[in-house]
PDB file of N, CA and C in Angstrom:
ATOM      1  N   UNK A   1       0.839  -1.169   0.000  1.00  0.00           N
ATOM      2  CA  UNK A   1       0.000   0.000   0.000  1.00  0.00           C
ATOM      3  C   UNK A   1       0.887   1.236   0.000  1.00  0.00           C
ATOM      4  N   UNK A   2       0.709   2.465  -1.016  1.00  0.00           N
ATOM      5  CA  UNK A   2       1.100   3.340  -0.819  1.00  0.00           C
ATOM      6  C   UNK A   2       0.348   4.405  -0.234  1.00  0.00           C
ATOM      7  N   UNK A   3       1.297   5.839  -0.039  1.00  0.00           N
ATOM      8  CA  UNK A   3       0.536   6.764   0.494  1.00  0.00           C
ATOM      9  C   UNK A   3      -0.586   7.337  -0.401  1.00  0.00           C
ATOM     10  N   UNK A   4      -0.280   6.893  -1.735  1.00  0.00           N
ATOM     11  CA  UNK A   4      -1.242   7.499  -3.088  1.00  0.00           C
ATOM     12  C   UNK A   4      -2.403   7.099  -2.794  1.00  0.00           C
ATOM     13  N   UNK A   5      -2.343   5.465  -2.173  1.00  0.00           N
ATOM     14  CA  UNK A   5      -3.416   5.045  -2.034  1.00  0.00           C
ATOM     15  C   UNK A   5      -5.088   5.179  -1.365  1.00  0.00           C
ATOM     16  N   UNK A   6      -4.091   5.668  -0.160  1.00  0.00           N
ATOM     17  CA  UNK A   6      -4.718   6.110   1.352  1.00  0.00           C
ATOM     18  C   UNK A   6      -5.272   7.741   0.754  1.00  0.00           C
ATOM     19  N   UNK A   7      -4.620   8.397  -0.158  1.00  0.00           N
ATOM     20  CA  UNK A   7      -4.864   9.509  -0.600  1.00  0.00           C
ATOM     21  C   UNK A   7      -6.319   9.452  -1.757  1.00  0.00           C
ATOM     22  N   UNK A   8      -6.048   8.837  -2.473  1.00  0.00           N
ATOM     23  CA  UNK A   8      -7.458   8.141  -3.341  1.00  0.00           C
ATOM     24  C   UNK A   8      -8.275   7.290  -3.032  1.00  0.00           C
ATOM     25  N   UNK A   9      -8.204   6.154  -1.911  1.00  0.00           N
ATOM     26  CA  UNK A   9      -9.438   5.927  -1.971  1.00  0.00           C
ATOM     27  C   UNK A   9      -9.752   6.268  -0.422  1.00  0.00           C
ATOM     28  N   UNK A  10      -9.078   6.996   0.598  1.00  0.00           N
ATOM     29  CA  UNK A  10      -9.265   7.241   1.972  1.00  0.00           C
ATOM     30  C   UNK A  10      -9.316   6.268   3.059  1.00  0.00           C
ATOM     31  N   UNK A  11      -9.070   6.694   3.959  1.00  0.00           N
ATOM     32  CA  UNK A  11      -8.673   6.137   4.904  1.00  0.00           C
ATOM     33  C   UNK A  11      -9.823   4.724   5.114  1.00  0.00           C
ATOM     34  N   UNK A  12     -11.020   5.096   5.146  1.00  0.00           N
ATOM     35  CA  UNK A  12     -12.145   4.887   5.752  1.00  0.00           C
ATOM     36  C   UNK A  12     -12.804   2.776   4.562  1.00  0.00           C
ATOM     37  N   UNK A  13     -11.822   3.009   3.033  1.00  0.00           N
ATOM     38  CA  UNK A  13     -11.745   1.794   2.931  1.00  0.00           C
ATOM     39  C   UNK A  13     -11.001   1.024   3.211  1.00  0.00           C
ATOM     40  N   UNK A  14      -9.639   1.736   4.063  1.00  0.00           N
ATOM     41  CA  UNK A  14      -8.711   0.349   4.438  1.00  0.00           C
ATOM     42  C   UNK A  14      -9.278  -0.133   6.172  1.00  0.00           C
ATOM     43  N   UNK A  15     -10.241   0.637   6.663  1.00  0.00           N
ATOM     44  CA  UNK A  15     -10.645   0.581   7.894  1.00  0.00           C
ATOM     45  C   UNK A  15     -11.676  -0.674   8.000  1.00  0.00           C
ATOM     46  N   UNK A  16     -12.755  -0.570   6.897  1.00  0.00           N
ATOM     47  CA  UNK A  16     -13.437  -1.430   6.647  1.00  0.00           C
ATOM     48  C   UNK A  16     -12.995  -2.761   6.009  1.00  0.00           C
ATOM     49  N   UNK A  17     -11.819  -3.311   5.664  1.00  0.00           N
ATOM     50  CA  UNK A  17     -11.383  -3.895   4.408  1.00  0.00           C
ATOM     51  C   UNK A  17     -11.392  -5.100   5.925  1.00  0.00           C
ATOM     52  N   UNK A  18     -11.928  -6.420   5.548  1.00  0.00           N
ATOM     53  CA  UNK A  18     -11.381  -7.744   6.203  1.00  0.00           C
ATOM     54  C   UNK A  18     -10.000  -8.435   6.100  1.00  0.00           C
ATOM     55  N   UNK A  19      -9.551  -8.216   5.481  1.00  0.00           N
ATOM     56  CA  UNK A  19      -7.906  -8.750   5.487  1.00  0.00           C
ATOM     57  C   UNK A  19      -7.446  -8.982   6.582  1.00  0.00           C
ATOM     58  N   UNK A  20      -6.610 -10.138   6.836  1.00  0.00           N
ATOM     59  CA  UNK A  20      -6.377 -10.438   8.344  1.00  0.00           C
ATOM     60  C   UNK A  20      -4.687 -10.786   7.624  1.00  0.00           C
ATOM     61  N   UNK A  21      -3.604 -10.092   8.331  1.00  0.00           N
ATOM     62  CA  UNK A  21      -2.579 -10.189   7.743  1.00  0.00           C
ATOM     63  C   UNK A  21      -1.602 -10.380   8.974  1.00  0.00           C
ATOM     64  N   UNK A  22      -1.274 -11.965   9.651  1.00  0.00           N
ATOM     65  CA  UNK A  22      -0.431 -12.052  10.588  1.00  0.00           C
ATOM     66  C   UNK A  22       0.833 -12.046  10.369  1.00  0.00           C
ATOM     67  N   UNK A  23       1.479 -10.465  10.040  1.00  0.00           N
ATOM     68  CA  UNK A  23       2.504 -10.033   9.657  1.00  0.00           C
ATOM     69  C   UNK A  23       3.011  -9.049  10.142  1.00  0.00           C
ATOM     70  N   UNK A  24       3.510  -9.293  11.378  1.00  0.00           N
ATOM     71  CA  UNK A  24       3.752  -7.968  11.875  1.00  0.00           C
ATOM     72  C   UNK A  24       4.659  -7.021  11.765  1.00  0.00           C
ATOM     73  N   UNK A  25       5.571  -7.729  10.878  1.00  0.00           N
ATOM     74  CA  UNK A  25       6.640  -6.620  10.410  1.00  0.00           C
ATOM     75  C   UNK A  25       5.500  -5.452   9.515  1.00  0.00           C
ATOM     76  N   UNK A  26       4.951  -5.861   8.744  1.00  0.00           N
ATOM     77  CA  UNK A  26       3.856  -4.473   8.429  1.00  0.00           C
ATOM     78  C   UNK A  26       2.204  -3.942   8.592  1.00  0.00           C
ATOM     79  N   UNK A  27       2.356  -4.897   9.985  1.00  0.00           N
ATOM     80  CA  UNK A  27       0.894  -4.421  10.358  1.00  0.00           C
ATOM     81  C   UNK A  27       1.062  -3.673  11.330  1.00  0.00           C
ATOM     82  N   UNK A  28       2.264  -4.029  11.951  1.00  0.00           N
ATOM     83  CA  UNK A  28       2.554  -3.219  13.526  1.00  0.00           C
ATOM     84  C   UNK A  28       2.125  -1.628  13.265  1.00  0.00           C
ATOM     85  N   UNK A  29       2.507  -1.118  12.163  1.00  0.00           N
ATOM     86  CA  UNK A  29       2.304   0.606  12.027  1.00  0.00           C
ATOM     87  C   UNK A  29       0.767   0.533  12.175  1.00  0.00           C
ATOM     88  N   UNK A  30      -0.236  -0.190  11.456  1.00  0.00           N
ATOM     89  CA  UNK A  30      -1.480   0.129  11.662  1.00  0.00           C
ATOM     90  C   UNK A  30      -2.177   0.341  12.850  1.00  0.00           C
ATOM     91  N   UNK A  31      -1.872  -0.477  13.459  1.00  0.00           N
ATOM     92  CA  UNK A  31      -2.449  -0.818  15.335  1.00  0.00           C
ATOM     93  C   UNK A  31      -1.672   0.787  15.912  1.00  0.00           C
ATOM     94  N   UNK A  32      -0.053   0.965  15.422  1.00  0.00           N
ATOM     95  CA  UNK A  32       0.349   2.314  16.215  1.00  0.00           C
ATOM     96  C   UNK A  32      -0.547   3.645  15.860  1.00  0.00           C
ATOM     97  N   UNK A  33      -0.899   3.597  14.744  1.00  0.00           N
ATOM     98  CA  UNK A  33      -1.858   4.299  14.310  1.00  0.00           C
ATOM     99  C   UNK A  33      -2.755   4.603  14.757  1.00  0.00           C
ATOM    100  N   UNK A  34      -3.613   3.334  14.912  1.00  0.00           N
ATOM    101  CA  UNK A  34      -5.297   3.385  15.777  1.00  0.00           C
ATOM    102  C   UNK A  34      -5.110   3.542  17.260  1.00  0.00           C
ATOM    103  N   UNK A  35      -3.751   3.880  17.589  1.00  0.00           N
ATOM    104  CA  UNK A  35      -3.809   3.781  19.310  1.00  0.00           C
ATOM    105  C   UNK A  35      -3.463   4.885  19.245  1.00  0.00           C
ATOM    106  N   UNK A  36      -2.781   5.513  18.439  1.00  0.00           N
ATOM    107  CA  UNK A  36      -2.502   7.397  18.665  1.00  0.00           C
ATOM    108  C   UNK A  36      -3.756   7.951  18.018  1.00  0.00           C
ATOM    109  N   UNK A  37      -4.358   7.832  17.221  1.00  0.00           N
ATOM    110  CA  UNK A  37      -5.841   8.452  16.865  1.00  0.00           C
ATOM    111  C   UNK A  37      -6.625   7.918  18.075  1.00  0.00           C
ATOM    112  N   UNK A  38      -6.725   6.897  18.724  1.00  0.00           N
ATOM    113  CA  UNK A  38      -7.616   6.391  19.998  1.00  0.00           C
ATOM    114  C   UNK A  38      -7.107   7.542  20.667  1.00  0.00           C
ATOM    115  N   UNK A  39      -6.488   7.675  21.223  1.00  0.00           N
ATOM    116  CA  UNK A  39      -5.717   8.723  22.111  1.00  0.00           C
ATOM    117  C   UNK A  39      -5.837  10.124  21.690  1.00  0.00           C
ATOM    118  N   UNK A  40      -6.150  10.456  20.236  1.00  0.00           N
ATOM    119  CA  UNK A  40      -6.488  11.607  19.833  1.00  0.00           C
ATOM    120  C   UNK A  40      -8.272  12.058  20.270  1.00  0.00           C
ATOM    121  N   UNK A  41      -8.781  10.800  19.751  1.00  0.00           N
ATOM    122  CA  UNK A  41     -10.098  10.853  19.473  1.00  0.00           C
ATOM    123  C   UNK A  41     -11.188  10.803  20.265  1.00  0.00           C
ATOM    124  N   UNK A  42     -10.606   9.281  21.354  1.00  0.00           N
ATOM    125  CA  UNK A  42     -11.160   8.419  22.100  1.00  0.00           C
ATOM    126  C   UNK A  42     -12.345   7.796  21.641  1.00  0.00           C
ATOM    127  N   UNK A  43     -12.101   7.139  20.528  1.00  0.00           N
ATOM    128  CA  UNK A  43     -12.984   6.713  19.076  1.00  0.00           C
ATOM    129  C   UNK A  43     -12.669   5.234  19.456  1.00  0.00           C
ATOM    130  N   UNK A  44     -13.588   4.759  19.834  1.00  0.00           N
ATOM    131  CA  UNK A  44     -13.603   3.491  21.089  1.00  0.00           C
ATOM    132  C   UNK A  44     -13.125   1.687  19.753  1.00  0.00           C
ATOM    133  N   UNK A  45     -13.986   1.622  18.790  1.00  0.00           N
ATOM    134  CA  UNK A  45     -13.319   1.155  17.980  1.00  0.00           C
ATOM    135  C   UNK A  45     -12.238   0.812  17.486  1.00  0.00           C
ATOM    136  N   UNK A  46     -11.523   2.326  17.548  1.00  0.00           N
ATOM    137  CA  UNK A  46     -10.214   1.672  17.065  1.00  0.00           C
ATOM    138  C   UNK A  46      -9.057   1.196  18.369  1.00  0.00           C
ATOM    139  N   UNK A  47      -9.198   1.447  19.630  1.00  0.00           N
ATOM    140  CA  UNK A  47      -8.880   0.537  20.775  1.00  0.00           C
ATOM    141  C   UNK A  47      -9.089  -0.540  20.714  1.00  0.00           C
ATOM    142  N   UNK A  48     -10.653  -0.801  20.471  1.00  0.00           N
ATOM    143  CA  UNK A  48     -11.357  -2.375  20.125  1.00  0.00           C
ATOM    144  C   UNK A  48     -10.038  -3.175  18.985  1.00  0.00           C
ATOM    145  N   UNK A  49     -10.392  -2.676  17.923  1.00  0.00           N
ATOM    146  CA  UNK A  49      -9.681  -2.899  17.015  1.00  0.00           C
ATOM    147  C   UNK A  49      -7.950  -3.532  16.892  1.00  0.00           C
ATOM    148  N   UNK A  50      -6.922  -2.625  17.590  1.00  0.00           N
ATOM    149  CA  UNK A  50      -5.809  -2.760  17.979  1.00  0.00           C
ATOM    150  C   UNK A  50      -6.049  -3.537  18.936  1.00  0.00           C
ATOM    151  N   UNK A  51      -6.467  -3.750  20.161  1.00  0.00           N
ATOM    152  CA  UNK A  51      -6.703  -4.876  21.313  1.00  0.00           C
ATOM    153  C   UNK A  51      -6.788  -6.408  20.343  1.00  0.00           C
ATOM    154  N   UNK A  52      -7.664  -6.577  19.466  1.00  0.00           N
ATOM    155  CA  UNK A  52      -8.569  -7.416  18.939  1.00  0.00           C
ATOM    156  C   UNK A  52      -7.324  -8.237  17.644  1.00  0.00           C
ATOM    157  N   UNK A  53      -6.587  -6.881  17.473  1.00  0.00           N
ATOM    158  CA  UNK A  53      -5.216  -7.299  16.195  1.00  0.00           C
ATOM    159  C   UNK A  53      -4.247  -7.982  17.156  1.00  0.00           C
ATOM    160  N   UNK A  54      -4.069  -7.214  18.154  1.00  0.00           N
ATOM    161  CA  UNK A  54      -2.645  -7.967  18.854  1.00  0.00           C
ATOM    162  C   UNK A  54      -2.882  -9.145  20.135  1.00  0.00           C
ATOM    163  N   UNK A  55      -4.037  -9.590  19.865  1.00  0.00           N
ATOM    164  CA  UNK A  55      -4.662 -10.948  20.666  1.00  0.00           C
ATOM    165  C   UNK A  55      -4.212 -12.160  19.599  1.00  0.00           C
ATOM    166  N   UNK A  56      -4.438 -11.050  18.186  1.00  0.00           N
ATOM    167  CA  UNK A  56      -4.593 -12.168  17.527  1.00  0.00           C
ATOM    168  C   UNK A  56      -3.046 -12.844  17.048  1.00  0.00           C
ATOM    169  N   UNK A  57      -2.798 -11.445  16.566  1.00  0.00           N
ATOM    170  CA  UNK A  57      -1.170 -11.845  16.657  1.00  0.00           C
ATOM    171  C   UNK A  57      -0.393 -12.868  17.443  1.00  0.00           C
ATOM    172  N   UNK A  58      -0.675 -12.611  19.056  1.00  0.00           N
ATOM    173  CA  UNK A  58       0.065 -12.949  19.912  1.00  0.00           C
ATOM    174  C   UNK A  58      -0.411 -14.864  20.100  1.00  0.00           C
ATOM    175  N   UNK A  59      -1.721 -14.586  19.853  1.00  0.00           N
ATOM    176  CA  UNK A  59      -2.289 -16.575  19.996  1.00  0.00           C
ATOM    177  C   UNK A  59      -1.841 -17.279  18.317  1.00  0.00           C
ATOM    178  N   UNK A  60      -1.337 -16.385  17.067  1.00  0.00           N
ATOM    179  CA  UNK A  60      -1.116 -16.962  16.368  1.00  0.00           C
ATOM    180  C   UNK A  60       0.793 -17.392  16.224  1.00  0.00           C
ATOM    181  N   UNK A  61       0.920 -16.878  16.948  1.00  0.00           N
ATOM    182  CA  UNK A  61       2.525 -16.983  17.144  1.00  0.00           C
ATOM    183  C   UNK A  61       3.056 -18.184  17.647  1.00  0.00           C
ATOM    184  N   UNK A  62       4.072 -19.055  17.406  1.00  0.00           N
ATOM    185  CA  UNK A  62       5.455 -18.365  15.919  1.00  0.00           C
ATOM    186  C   UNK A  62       4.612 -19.169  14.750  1.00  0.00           C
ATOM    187  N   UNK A  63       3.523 -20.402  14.851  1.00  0.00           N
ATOM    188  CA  UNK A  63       3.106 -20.955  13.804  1.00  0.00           C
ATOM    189  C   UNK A  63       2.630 -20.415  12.606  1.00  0.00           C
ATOM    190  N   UNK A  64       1.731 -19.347  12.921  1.00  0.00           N
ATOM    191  CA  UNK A  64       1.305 -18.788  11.768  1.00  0.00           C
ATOM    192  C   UNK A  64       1.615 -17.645  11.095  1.00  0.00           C
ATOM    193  N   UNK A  65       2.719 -16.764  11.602  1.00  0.00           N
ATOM    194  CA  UNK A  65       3.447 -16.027  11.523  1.00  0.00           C
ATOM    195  C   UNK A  65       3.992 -15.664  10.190  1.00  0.00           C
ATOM    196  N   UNK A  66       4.369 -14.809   9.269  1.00  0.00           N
ATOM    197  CA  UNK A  66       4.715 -14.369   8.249  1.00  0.00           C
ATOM    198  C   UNK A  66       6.077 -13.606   8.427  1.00  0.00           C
ATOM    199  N   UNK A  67       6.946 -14.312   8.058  1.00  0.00           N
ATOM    200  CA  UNK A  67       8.298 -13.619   8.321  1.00  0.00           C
ATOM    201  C   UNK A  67       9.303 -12.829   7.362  1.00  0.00           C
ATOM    202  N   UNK A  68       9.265 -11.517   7.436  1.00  0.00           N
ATOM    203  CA  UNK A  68      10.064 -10.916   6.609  1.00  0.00           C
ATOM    204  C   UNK A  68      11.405 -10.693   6.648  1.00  0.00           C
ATOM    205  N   UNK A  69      12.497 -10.762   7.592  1.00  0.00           N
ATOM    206  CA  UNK A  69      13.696 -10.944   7.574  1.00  0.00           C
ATOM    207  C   UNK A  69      13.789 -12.142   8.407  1.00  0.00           C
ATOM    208  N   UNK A  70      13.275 -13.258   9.110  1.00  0.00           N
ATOM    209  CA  UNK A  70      13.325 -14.097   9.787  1.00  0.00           C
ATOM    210  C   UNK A  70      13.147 -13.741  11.145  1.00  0.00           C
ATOM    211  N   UNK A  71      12.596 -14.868  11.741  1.00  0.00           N
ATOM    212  CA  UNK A  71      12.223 -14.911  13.231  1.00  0.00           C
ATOM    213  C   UNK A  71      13.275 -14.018  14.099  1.00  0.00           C
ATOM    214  N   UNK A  72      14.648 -14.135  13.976  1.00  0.00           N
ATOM    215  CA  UNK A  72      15.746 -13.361  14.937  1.00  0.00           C
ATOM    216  C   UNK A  72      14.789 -11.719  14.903  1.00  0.00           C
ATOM    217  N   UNK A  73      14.612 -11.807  13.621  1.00  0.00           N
ATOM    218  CA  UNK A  73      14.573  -9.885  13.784  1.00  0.00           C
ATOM    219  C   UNK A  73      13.465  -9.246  13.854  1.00  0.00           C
ATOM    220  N   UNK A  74      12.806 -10.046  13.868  1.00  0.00           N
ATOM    221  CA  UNK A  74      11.194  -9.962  14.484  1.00  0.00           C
ATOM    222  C   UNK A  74      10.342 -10.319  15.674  1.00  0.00           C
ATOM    223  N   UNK A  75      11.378 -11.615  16.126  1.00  0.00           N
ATOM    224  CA  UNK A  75      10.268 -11.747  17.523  1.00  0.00           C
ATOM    225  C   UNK A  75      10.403 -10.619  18.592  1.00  0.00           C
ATOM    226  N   UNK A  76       9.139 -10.414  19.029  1.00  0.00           N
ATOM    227  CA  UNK A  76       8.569  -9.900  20.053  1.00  0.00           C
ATOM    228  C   UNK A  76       9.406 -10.374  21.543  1.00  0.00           C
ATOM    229  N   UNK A  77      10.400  -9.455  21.854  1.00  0.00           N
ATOM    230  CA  UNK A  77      10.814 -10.175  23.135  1.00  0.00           C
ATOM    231  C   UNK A  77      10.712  -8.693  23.864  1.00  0.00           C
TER     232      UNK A  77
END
């Protein structure tokens, strides 16, 4: 995804979009996202949301995991 993207079709279809992507080398920015707009907003959803991503993350780990430079440089310690 680029920024062009987010610029043309707005924010509000990647919010809605189901994609479940246990990848956290590039999902991690999204969740940082919805927790500094939570914190901006107090737009209860996207707390829900980030809570709801990194449950999932964390019960799908290391099996289902998607690794972009390998496990060393990614796990969560």
């Amino acid at each position: 995804m680029l920024d062009t993207d987010i610029q043309k079709r707005g924010w509000k279809s990647f919010y809605d979009n189901n994609t479940v992507n246990l990848h956290a080398h590039f999902e991690a920015w999204n969740w940082a996202c919805y927790l500094w707009l939570y914190n901006q907003t107090q737009y209860e959803p996207l707390l829900e949301r980030s809570k709801k991503a990194l449950s999932m993350m964390m019960a799908s780990y290391p099996e289902q995991w998607s690794w972009t430079n390998g496990i060393q440089q990614e796990e969560l310690v």
